[in-house]
N, C-alpha and C. Protein backbone atom coordinates (compact mmCIF):
# COMPACT_ATOMS: atom_id res chain seq x y z
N UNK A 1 -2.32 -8.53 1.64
CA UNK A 1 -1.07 -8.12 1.03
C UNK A 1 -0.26 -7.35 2.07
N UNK A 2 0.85 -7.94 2.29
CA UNK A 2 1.82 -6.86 3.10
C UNK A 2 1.82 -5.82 2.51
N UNK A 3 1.71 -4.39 3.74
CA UNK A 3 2.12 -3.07 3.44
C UNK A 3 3.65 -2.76 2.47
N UNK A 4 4.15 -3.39 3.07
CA UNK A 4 5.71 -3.05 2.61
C UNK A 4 5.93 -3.43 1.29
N UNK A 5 4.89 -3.96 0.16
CA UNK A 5 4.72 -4.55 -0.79
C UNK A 5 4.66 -3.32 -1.41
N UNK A 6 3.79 -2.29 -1.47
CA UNK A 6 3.06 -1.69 -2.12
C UNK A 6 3.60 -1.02 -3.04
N UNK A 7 3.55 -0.45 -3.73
CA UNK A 7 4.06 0.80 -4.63
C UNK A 7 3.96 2.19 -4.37
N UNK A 8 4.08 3.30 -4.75
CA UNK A 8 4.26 4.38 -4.43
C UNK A 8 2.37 4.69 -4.61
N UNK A 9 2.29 4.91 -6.09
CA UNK A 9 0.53 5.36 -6.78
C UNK A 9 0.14 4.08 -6.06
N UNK A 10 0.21 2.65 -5.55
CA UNK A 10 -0.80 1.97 -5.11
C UNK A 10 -0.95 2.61 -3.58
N UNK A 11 0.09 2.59 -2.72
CA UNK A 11 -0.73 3.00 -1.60
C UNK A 11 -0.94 4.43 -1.11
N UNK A 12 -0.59 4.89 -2.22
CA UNK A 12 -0.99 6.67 -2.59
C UNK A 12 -2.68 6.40 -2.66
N UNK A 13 -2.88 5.32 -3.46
CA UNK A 13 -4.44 5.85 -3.58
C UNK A 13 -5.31 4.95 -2.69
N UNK A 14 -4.71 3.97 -2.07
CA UNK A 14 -5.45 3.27 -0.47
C UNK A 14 -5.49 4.87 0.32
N UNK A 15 -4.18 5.33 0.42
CA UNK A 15 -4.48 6.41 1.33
C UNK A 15 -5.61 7.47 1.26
N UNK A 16 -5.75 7.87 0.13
CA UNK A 16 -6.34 9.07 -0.10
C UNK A 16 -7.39 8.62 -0.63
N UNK A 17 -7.94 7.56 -0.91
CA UNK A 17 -9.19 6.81 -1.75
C UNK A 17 -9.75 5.98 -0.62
N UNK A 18 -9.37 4.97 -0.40
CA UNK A 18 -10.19 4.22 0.70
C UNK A 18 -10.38 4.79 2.31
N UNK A 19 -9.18 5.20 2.71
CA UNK A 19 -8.86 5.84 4.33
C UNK A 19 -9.14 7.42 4.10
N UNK A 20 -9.05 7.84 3.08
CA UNK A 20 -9.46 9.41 3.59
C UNK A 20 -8.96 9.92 3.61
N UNK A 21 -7.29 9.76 3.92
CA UNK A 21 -6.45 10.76 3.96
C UNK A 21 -5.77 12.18 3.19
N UNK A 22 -6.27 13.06 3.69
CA UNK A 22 -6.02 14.24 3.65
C UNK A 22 -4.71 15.39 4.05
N UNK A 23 -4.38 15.68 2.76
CA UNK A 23 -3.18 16.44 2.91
C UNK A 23 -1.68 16.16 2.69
N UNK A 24 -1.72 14.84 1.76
CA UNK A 24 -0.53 14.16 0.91
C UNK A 24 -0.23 14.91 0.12
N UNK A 25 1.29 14.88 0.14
CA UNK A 25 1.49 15.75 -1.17
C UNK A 25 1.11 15.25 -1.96
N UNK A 26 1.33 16.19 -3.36
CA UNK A 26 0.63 15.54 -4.96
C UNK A 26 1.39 14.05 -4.93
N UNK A 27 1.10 13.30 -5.84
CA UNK A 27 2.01 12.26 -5.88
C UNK A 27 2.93 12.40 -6.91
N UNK A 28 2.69 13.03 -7.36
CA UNK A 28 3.75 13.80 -8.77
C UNK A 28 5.12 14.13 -8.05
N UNK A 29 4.80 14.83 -6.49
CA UNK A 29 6.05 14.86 -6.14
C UNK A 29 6.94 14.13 -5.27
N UNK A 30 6.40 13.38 -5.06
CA UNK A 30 6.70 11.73 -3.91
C UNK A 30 7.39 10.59 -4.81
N UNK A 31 6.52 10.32 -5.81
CA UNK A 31 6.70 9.13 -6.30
C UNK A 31 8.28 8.80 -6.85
N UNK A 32 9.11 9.44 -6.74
CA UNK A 32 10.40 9.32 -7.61
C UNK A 32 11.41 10.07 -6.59
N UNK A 33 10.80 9.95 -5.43
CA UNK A 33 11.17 10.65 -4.14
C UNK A 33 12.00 9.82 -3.87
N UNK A 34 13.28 9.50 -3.13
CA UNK A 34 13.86 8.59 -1.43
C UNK A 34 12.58 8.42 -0.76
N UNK A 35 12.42 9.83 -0.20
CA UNK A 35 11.34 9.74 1.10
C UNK A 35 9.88 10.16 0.43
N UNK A 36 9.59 9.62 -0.34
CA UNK A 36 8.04 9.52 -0.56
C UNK A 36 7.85 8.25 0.00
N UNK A 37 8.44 6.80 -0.18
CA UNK A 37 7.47 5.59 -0.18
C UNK A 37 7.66 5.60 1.27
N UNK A 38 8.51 5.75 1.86
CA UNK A 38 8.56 5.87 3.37
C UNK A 38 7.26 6.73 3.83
N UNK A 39 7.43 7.90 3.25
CA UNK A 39 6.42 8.72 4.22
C UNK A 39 5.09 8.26 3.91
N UNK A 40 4.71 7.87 3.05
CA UNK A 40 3.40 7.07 2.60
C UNK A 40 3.28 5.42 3.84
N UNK A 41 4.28 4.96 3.50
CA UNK A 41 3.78 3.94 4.52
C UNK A 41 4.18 4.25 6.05
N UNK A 42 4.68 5.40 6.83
CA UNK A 42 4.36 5.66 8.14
C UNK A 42 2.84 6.33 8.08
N UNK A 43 2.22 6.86 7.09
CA UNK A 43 0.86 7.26 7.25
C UNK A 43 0.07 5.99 7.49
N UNK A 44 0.83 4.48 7.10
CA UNK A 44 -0.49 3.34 7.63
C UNK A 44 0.00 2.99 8.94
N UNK A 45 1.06 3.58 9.32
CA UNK A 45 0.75 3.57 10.95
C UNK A 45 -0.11 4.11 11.71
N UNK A 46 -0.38 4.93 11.33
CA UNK A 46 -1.87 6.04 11.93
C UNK A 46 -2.51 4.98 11.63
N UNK A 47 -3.26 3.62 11.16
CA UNK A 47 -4.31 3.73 11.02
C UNK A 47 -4.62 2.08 12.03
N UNK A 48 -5.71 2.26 12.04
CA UNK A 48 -6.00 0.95 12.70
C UNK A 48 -5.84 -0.28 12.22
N UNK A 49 -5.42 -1.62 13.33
CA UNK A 49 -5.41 -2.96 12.46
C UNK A 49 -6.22 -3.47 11.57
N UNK A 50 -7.34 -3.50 12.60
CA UNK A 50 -8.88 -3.63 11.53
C UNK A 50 -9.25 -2.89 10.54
N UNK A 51 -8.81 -1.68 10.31
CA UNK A 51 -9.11 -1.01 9.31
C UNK A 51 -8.20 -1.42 7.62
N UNK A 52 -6.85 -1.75 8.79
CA UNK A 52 -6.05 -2.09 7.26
C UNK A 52 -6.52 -3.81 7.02
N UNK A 53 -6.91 -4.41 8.40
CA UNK A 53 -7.20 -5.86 7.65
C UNK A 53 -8.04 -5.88 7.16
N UNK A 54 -9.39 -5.53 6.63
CA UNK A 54 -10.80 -5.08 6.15
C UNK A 54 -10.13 -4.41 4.98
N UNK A 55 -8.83 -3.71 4.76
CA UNK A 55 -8.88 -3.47 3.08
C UNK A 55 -7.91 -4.61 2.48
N UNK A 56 -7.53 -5.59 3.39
CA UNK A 56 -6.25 -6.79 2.75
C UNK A 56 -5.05 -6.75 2.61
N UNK A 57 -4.92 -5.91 3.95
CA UNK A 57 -3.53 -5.49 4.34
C UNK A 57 -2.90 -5.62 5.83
N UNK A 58 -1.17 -6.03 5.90
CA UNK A 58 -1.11 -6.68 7.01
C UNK A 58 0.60 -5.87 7.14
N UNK A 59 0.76 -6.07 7.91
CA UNK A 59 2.44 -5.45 8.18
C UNK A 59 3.42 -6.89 8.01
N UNK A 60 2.65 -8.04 7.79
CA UNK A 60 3.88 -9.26 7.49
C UNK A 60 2.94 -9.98 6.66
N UNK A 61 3.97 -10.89 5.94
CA UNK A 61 3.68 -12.06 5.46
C UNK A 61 2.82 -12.57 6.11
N UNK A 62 1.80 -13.13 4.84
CA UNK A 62 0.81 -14.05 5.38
C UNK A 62 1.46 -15.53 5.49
N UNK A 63 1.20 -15.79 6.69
CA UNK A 63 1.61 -17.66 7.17
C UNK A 63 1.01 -18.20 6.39
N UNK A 64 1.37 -19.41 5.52
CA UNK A 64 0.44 -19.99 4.24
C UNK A 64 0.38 -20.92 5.19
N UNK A 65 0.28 -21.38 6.35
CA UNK A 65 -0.50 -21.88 6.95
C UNK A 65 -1.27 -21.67 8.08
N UNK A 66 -1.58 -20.58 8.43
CA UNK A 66 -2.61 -19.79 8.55
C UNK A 66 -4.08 -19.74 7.76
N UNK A 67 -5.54 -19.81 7.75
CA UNK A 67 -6.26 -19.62 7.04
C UNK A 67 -6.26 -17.95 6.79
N UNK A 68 -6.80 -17.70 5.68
CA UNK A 68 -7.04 -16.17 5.47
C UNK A 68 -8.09 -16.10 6.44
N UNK A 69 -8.08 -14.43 6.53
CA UNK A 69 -8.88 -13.79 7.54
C UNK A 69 -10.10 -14.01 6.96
N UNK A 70 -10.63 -13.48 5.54
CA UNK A 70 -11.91 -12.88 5.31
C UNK A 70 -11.62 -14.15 3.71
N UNK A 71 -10.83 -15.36 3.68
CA UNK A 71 -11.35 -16.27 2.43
C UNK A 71 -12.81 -15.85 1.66
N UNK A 72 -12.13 -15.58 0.51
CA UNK A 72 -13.01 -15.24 -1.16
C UNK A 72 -13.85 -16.69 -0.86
N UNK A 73 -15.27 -16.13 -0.92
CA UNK A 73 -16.03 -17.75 -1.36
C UNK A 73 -15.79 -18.05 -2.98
N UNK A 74 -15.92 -19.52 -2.97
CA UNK A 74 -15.11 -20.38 -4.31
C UNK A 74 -16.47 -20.36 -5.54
């Protein structure tokens, strides 16, 4: 899923749930922010490629002709 997709509470809680991140404001006070969804997604710049491709996340569109990285077995 592209980053730039996300929602405010969805990549509020990639951040602070899967990556760890520490020291977000509440989301109570972001979410209805201008600059909450921004400042939430420069925090997935800090993070590594592999780290965001290993949770199913990419900074572009996936090429639908491209294979997926990590294809769901059927």
């Amino acid at each position: 899923m592209p980053i730039v997709e996300l929602g405010v509470a969805e990549a509020y809680e990639l951040l602070s749930g899967r990556f760890g991140i520490v020291g977000l404001p509440p989301l109570e006070a972001i979410e209805n922010e201008d600059w909450g969804r921004d400042f939430l997604l420069s925090r997935f710049q800090e993070l590594p490629a592999q780290a965001l491709a290993e949770a199913g996340l990419s900074w572009d569109d996936p090429d639908p002709d491209e294979p997926a990285v990590n294809p769901s077995p059927i």
